[in-house]
PDB file of N, CA and C in Angstrom:
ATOM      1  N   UNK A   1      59.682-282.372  82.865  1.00  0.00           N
ATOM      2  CA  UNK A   1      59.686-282.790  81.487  1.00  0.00           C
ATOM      3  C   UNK A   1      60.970-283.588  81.212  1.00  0.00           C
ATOM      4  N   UNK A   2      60.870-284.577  80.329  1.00  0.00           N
ATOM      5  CA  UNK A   2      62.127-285.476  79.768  1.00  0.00           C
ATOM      6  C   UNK A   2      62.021-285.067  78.532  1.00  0.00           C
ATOM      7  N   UNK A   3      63.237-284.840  78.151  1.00  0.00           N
ATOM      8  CA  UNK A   3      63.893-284.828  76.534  1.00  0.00           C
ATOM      9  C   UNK A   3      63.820-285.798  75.570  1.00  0.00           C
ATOM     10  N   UNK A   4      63.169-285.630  75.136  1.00  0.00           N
ATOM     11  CA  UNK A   4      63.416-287.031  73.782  1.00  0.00           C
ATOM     12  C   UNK A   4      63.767-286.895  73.093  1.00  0.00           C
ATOM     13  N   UNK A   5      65.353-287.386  72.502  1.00  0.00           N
ATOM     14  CA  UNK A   5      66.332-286.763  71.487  1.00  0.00           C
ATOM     15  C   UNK A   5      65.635-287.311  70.138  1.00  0.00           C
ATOM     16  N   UNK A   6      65.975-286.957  69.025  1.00  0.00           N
ATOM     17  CA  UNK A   6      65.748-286.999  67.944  1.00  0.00           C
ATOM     18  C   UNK A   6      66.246-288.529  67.291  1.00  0.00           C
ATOM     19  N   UNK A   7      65.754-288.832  66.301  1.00  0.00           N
ATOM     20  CA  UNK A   7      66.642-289.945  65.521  1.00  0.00           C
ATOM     21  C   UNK A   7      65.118-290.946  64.968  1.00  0.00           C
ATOM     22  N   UNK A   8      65.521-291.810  64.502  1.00  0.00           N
ATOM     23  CA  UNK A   8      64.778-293.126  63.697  1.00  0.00           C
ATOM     24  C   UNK A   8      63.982-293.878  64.595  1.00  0.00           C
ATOM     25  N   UNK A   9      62.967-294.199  64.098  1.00  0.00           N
ATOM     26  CA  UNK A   9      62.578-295.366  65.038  1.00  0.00           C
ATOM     27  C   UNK A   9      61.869-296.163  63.287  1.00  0.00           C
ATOM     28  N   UNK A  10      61.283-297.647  63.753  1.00  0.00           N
ATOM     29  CA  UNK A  10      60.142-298.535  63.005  1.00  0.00           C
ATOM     30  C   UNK A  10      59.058-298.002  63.639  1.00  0.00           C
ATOM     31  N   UNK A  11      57.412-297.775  62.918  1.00  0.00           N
ATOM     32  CA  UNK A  11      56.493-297.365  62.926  1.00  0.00           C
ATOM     33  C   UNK A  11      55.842-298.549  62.415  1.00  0.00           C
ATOM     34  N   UNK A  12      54.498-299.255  62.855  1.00  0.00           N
ATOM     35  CA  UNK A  12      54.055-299.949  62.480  1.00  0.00           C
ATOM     36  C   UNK A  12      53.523-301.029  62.671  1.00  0.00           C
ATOM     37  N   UNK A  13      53.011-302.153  62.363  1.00  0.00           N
ATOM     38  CA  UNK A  13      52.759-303.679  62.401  1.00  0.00           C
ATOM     39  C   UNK A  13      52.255-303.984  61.471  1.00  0.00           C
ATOM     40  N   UNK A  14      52.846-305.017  60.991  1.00  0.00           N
ATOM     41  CA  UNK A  14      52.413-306.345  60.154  1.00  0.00           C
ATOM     42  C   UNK A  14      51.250-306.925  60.166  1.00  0.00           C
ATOM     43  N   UNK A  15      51.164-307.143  61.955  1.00  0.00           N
ATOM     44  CA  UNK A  15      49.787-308.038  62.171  1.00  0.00           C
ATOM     45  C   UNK A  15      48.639-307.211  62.107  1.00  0.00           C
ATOM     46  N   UNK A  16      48.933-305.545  62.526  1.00  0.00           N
ATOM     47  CA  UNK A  16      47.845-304.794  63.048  1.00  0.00           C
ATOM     48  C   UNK A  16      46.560-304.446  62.296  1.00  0.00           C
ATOM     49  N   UNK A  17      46.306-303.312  62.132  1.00  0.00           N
ATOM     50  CA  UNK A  17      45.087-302.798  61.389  1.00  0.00           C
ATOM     51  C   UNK A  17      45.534-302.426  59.684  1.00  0.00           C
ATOM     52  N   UNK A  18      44.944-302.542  59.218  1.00  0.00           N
ATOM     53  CA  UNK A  18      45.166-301.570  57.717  1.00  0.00           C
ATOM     54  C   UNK A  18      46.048-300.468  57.950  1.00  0.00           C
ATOM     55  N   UNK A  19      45.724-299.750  58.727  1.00  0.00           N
ATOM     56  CA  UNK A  19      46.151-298.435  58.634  1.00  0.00           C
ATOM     57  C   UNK A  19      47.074-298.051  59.601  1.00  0.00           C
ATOM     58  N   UNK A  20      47.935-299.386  60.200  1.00  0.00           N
ATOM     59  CA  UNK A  20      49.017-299.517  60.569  1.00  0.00           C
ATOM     60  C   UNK A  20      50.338-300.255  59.480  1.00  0.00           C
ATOM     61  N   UNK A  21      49.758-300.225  58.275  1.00  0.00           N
ATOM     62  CA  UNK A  21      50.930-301.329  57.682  1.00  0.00           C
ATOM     63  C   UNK A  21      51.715-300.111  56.960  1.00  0.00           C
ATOM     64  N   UNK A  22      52.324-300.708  56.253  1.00  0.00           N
ATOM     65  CA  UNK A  22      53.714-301.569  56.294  1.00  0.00           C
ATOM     66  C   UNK A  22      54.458-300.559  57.662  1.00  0.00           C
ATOM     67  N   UNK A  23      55.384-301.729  58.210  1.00  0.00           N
ATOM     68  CA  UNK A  23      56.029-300.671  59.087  1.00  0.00           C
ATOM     69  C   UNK A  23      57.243-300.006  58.347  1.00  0.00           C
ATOM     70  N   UNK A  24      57.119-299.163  58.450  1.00  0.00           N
ATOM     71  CA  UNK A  24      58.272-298.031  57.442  1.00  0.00           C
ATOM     72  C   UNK A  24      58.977-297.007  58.977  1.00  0.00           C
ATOM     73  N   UNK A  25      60.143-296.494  58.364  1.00  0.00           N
ATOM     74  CA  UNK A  25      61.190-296.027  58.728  1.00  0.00           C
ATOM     75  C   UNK A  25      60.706-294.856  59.011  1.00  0.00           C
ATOM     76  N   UNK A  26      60.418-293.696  60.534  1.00  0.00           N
ATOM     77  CA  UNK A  26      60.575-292.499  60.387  1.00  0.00           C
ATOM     78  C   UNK A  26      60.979-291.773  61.096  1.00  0.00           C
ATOM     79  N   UNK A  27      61.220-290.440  61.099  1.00  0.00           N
ATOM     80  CA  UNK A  27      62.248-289.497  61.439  1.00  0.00           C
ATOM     81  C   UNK A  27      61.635-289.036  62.298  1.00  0.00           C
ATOM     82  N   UNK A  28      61.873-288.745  63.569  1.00  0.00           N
ATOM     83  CA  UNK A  28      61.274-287.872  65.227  1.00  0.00           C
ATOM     84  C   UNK A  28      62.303-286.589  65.096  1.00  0.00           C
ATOM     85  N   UNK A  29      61.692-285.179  65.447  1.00  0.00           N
ATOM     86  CA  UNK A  29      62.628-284.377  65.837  1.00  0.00           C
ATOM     87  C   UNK A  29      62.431-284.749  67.356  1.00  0.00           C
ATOM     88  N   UNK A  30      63.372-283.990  68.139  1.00  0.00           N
ATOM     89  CA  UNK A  30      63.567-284.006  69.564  1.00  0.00           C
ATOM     90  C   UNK A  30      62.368-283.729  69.917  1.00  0.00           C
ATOM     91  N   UNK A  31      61.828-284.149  71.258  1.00  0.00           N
ATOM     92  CA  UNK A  31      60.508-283.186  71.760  1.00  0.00           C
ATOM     93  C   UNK A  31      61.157-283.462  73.650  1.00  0.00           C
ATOM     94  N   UNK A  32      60.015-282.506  73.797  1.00  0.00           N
ATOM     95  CA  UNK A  32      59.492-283.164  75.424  1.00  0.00           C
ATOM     96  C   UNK A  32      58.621-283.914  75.749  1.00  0.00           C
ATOM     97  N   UNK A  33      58.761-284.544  76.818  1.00  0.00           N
ATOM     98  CA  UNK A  33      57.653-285.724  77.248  1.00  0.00           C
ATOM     99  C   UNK A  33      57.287-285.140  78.977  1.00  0.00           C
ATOM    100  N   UNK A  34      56.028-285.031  79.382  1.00  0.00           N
ATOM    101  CA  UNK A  34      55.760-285.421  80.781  1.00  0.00           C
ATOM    102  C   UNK A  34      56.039-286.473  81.423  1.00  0.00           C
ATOM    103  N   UNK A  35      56.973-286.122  82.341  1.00  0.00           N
ATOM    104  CA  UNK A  35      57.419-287.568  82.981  1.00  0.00           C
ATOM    105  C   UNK A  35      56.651-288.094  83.999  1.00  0.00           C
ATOM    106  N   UNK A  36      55.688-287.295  84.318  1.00  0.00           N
ATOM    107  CA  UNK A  36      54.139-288.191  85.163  1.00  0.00           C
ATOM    108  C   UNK A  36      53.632-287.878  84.821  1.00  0.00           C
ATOM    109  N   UNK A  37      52.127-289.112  84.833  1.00  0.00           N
ATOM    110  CA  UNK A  37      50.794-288.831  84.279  1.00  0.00           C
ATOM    111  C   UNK A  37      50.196-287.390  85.406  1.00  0.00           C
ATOM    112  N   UNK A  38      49.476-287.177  84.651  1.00  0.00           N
ATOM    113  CA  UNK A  38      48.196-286.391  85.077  1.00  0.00           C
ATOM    114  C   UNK A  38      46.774-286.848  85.199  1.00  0.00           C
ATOM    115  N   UNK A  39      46.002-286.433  85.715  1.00  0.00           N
ATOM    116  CA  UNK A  39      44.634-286.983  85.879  1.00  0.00           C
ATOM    117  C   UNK A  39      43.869-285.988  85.025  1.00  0.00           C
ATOM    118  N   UNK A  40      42.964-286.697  84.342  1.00  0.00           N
ATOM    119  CA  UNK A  40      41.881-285.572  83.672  1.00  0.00           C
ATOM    120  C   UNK A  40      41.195-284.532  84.766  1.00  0.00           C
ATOM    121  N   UNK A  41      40.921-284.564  86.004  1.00  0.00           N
ATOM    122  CA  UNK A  41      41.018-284.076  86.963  1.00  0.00           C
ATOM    123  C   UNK A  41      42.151-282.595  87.230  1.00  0.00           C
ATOM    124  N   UNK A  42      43.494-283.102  87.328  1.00  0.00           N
ATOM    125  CA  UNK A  42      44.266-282.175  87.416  1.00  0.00           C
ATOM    126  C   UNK A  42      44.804-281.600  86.271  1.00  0.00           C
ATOM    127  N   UNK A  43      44.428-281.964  85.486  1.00  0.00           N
ATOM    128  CA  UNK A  43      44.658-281.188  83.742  1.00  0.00           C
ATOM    129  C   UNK A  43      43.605-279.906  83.817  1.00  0.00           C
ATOM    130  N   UNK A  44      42.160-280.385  84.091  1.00  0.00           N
ATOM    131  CA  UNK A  44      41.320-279.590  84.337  1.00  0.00           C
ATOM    132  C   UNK A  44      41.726-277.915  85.074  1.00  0.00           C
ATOM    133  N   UNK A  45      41.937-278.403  86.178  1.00  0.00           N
ATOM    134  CA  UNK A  45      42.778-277.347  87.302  1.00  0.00           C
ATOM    135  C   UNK A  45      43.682-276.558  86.234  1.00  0.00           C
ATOM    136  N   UNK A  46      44.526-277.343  85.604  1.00  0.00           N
ATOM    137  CA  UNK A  46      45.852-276.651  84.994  1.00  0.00           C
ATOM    138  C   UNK A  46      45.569-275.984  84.145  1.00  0.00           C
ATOM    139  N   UNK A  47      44.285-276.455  83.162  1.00  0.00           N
ATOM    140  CA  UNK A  47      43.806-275.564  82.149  1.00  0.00           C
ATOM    141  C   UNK A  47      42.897-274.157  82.511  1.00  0.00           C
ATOM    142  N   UNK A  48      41.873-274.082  83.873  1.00  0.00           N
ATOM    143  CA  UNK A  48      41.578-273.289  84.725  1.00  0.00           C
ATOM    144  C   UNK A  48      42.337-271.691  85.031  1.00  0.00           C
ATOM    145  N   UNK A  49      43.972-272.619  85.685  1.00  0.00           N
ATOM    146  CA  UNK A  49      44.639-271.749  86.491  1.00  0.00           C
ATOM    147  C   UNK A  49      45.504-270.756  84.979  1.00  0.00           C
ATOM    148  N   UNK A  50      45.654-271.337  84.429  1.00  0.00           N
ATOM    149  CA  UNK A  50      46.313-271.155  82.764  1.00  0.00           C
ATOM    150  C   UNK A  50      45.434-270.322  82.328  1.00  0.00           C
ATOM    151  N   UNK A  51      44.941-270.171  82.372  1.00  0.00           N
ATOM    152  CA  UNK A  51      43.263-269.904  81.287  1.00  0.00           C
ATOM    153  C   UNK A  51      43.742-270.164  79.925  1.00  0.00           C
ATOM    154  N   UNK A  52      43.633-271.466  79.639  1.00  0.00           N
ATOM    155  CA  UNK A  52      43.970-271.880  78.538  1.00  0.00           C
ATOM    156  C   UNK A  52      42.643-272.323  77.952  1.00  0.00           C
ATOM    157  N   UNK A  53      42.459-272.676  76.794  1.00  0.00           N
ATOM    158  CA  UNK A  53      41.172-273.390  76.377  1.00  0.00           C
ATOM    159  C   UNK A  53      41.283-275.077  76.444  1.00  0.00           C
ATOM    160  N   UNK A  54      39.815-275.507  76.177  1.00  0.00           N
ATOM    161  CA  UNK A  54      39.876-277.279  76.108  1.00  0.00           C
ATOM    162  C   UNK A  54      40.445-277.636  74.947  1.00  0.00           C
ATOM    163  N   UNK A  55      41.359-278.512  74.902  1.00  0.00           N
ATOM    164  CA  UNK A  55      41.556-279.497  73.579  1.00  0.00           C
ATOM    165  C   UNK A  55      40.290-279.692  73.005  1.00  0.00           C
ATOM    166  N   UNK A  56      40.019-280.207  72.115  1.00  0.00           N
ATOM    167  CA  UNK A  56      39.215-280.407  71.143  1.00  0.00           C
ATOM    168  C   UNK A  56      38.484-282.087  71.489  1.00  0.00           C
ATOM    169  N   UNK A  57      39.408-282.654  71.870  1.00  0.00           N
ATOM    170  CA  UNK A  57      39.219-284.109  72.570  1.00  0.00           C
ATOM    171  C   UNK A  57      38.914-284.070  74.184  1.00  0.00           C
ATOM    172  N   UNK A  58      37.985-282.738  74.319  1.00  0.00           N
ATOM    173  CA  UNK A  58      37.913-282.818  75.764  1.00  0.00           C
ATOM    174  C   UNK A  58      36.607-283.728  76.361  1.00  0.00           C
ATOM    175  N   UNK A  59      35.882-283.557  75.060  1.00  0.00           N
ATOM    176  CA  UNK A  59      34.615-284.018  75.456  1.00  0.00           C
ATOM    177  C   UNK A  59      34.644-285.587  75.181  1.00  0.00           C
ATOM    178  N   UNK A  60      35.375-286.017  74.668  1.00  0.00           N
ATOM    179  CA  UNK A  60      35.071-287.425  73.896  1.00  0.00           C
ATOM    180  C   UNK A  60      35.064-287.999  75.266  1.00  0.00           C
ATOM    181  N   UNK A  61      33.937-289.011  74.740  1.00  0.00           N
ATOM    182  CA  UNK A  61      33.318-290.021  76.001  1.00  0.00           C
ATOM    183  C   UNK A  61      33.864-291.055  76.910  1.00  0.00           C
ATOM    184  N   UNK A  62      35.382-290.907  75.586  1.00  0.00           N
ATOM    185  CA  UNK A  62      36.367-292.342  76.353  1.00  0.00           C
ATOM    186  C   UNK A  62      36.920-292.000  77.100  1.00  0.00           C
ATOM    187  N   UNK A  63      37.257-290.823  77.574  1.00  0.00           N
ATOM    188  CA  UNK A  63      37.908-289.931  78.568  1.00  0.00           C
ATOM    189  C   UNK A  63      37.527-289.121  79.468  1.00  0.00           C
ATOM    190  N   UNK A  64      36.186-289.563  79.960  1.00  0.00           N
ATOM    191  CA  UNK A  64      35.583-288.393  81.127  1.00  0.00           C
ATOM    192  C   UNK A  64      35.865-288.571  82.378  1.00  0.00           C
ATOM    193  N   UNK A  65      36.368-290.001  82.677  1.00  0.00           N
ATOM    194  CA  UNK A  65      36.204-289.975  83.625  1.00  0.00           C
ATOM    195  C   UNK A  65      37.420-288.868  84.927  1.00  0.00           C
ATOM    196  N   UNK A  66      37.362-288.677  85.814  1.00  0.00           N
ATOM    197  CA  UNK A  66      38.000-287.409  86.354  1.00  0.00           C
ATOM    198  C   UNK A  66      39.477-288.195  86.519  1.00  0.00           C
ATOM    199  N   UNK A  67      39.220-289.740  87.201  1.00  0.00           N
ATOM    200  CA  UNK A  67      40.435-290.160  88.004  1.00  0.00           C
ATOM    201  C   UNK A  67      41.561-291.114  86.308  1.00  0.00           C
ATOM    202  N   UNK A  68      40.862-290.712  85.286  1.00  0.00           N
ATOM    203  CA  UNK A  68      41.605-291.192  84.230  1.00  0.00           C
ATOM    204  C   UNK A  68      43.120-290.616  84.067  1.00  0.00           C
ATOM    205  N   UNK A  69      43.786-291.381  83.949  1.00  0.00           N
ATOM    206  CA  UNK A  69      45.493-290.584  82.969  1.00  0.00           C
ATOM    207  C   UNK A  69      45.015-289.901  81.964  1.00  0.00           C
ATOM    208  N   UNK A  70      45.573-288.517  81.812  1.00  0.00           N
ATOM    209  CA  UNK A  70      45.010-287.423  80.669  1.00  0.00           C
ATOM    210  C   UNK A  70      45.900-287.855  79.385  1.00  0.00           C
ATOM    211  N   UNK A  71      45.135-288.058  78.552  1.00  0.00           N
ATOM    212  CA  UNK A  71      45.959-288.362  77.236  1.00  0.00           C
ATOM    213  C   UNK A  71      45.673-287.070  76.105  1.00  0.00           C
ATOM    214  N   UNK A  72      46.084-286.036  76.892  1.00  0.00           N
ATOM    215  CA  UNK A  72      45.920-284.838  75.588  1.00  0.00           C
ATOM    216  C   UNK A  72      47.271-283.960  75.691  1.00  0.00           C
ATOM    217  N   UNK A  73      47.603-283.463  74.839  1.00  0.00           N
ATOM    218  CA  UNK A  73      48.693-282.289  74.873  1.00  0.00           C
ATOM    219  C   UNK A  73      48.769-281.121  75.354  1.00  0.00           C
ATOM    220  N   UNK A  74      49.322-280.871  76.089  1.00  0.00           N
ATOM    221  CA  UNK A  74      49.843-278.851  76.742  1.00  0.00           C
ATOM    222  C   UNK A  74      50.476-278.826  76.199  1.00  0.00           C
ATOM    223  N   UNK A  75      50.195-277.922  75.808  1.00  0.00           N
ATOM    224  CA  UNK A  75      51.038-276.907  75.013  1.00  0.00           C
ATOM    225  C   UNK A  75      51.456-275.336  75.625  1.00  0.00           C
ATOM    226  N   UNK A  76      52.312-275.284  76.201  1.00  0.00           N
ATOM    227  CA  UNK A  76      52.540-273.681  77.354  1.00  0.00           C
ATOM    228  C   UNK A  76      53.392-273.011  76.696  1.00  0.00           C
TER     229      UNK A  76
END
């Protein structure tokens, strides 16, 4: 895991969607980040060996495939 310290960032675009505007100012507390991807594949395993439950976004269709980068959160 990498540390991601806290502080300000811009949020936003001008050009983007509606529901990206205005870019405004906001506040991050610190978190952690995975510093390598995972495969929906080996998330699987991890949630298994864990006996954790599925995210809620396990099923969505844009993400089945096994050899995909897992774009969901652990939470341990």
């Amino acid at each position: 895991m990498v540390r991601i310290p806290e502080g300000w960032f811009w949020m936003g675009c001008e050009i983007g969607r509606d529901d990206e505007k205005p870019i405004h100012r906001v506040w991050v507390d610190a978190f952690e980040l995975a510093a390598y991807q995972v495969t929906n594949q080996e998330y699987a395993c991890f949630l298994a060996a864990m006996s954790y439950p599925q995210s809620g976004c396990w099923n969505d269709p844009k993400l089945q495939s096994p050899e995909d980068a897992c774009r969901r959160d652990i939470v341990a």
